[in-house]
N, C-alpha and C. Protein backbone atom coordinates (compact mmCIF):
# COMPACT_ATOMS: atom_id res chain seq x y z
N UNK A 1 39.63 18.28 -3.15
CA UNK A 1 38.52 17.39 -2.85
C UNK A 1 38.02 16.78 -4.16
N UNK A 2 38.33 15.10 -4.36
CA UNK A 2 37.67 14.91 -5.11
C UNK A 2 35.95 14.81 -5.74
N UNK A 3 35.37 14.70 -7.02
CA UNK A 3 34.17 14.90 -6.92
C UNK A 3 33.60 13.12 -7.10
N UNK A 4 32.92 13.12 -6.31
CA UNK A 4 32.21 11.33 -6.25
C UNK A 4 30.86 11.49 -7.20
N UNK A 5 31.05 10.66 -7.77
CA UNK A 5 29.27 10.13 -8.29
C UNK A 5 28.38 9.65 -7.38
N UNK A 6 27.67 10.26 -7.41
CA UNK A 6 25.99 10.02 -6.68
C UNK A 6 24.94 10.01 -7.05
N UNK A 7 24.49 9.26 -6.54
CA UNK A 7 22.51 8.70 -6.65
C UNK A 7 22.20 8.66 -5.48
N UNK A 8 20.81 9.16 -5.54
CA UNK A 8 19.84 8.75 -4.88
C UNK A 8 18.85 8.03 -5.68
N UNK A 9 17.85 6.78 -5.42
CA UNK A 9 17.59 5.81 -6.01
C UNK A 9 16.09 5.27 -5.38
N UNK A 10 15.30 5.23 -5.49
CA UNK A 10 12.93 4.40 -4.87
C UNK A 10 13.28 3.66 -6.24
N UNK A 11 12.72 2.92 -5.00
CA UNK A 11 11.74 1.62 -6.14
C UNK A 11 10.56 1.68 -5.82
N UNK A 12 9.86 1.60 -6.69
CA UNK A 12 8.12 1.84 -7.15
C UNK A 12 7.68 1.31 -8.26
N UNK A 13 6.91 -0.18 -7.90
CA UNK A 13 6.24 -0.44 -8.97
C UNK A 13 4.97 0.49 -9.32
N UNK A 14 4.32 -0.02 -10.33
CA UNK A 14 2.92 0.63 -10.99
C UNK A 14 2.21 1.26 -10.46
N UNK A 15 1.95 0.20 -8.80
CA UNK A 15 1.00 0.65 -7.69
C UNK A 15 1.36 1.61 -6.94
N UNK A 16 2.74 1.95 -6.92
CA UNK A 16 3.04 2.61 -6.00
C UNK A 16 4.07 3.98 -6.71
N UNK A 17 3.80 4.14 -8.25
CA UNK A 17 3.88 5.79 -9.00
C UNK A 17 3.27 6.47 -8.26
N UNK A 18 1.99 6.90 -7.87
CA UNK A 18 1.62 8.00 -7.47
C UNK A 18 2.87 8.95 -6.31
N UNK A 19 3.10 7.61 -5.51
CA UNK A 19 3.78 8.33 -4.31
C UNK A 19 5.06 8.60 -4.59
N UNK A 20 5.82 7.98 -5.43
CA UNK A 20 7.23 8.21 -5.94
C UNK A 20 6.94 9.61 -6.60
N UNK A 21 6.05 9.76 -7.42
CA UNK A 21 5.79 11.13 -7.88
C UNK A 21 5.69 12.13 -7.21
N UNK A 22 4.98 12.57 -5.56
CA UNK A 22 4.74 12.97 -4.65
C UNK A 22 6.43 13.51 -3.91
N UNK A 23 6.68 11.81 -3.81
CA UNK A 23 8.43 11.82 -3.35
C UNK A 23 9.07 12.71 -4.52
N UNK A 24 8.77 12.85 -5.37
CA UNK A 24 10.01 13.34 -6.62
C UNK A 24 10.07 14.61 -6.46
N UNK A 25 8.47 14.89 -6.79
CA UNK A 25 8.28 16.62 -6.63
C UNK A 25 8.89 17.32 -5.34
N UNK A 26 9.15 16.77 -3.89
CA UNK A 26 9.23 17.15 -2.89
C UNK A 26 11.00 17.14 -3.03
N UNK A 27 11.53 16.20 -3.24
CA UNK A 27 12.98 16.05 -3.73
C UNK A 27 13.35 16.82 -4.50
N UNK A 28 13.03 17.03 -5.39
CA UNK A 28 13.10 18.26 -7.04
C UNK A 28 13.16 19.25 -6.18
N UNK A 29 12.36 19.61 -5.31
CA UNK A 29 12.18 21.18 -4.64
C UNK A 29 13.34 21.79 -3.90
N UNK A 30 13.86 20.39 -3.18
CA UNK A 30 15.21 20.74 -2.12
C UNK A 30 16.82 20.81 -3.13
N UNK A 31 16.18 19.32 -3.82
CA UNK A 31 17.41 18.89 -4.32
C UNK A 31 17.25 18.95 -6.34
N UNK A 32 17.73 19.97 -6.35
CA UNK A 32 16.87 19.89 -7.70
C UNK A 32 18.27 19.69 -9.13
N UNK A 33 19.53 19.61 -8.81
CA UNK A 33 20.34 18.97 -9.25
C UNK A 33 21.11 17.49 -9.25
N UNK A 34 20.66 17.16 -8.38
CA UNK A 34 20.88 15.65 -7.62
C UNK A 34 20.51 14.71 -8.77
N UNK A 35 20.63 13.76 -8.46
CA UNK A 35 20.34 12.24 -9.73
C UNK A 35 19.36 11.60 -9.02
N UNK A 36 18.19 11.53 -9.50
CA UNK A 36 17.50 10.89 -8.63
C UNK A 36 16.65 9.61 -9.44
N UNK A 37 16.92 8.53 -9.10
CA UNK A 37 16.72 6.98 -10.45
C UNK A 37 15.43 6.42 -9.87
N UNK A 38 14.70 5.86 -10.42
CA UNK A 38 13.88 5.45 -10.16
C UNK A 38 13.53 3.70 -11.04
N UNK A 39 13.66 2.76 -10.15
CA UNK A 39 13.75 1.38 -10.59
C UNK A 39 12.36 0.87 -10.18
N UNK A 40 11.61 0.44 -11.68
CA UNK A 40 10.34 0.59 -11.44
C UNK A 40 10.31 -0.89 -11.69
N UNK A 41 8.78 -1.32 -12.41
CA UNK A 41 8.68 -3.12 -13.24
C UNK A 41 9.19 -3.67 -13.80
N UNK A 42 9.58 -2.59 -14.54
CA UNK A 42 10.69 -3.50 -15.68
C UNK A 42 11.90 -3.97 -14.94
N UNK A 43 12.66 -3.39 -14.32
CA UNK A 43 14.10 -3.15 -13.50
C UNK A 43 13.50 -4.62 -13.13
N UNK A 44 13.11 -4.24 -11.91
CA UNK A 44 11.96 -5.64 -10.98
C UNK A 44 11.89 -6.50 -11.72
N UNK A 45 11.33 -7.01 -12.59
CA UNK A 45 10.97 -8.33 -13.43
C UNK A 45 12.39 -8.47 -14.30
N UNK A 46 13.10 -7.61 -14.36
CA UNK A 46 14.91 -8.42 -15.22
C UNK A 46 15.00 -8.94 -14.26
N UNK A 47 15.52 -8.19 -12.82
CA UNK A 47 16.40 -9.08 -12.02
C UNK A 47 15.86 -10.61 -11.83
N UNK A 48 14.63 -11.31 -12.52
CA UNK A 48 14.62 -12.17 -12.19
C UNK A 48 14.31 -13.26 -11.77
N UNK A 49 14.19 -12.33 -10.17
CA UNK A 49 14.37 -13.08 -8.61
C UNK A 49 13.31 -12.77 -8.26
N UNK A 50 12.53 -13.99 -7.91
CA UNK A 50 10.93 -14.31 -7.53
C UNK A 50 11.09 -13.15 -5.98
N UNK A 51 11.81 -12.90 -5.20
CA UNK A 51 11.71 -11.72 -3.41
C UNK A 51 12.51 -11.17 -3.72
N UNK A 52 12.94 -10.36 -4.61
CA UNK A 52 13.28 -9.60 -5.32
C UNK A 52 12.97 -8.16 -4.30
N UNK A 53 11.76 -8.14 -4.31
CA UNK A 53 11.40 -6.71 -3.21
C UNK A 53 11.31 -7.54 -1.63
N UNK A 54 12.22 -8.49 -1.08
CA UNK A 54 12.69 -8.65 -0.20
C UNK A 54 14.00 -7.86 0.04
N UNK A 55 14.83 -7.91 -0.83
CA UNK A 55 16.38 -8.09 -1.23
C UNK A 55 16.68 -6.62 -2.05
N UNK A 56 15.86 -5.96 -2.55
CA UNK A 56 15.76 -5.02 -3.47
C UNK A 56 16.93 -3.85 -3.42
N UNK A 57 16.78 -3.35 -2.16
CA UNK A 57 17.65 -2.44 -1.72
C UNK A 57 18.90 -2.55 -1.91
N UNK A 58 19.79 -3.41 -1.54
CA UNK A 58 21.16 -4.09 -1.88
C UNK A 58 21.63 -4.36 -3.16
N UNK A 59 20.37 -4.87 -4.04
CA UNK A 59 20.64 -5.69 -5.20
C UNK A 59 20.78 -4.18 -5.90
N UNK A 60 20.21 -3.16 -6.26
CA UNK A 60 19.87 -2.42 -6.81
C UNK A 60 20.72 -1.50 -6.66
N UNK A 61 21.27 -1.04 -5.20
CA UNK A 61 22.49 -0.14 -4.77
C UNK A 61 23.42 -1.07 -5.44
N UNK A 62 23.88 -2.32 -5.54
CA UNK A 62 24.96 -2.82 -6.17
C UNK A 62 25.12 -2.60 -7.36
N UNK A 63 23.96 -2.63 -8.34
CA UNK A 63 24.06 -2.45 -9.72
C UNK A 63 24.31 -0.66 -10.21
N UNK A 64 24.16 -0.08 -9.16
CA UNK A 64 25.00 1.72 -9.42
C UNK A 64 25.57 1.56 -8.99
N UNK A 65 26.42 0.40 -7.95
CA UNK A 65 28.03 1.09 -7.69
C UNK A 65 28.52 0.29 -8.69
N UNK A 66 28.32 -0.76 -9.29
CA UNK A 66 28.76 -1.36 -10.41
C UNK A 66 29.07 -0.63 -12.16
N UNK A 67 27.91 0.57 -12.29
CA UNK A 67 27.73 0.95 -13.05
C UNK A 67 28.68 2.85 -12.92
N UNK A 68 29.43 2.55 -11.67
CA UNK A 68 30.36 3.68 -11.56
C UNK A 68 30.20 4.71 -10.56
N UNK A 69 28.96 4.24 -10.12
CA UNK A 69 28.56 5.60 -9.01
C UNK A 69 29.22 5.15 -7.71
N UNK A 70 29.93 6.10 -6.90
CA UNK A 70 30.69 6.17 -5.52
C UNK A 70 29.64 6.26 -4.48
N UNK A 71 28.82 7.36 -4.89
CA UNK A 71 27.49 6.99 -3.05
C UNK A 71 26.30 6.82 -3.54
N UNK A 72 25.65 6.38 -3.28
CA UNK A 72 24.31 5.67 -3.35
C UNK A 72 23.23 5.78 -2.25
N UNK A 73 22.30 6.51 -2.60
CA UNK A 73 21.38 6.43 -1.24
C UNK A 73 19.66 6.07 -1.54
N UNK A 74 19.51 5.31 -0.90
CA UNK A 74 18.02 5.15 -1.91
C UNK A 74 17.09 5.39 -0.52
N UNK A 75 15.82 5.79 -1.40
CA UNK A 75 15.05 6.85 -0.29
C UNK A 75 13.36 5.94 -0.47
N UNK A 76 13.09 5.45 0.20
CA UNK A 76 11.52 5.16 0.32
C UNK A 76 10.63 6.00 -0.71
N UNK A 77 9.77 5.20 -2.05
CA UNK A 77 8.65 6.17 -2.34
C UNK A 77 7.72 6.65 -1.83
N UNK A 78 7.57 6.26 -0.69
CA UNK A 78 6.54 7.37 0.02
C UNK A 78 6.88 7.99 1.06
N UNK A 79 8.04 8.46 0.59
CA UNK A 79 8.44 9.71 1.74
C UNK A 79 8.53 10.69 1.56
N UNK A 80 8.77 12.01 1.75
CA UNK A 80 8.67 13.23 1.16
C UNK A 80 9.83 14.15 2.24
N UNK A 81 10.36 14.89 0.99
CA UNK A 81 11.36 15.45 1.67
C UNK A 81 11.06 17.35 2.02
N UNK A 82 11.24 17.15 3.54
CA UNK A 82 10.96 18.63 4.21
C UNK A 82 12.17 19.45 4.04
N UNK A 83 12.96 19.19 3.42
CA UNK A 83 14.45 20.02 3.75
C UNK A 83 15.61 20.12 3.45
């Protein structure tokens, strides 16, 4: 079995750290070796692109499979993981 590169991946601007933080700690707890990226303002304001957090999800999973990673999963910052 080969081994794949993986991410898991929130976007959270400024306003919305607290809850990515919330999300992290709860993630850290289950998954506490995992890669877990976080594409905040800066990321956001390179790409650019005025709906940018229309489009975000796609654009952003493209640039880690571009950058070598095989699965990609990006998780809402304000969600929290039970498990």
């Amino acid at each position: 079995m080969e081994n794949k590169k993986r991410a898991f991946f929130s976007i959270a601007t400024k306003a919305h750290l607290p809850y990515f933080q919330m999300f992290q700690k709860s993630f850290r707890h289950f998954h506490p070796k995992d890669e877990l990226i976080l594409f905040s303002d800066k990321e956001v304001e390179q790409s650019k692109d005025p709906d940018i957090l229309y489009r975000a999800t796609p654009f952003f999973a493209w640039q880690l499979m571009k950058n070598g990673y095989d699965e990609v999963c990006k998780i809402d910052a304000d969600s929290l993981i039970l498990g």
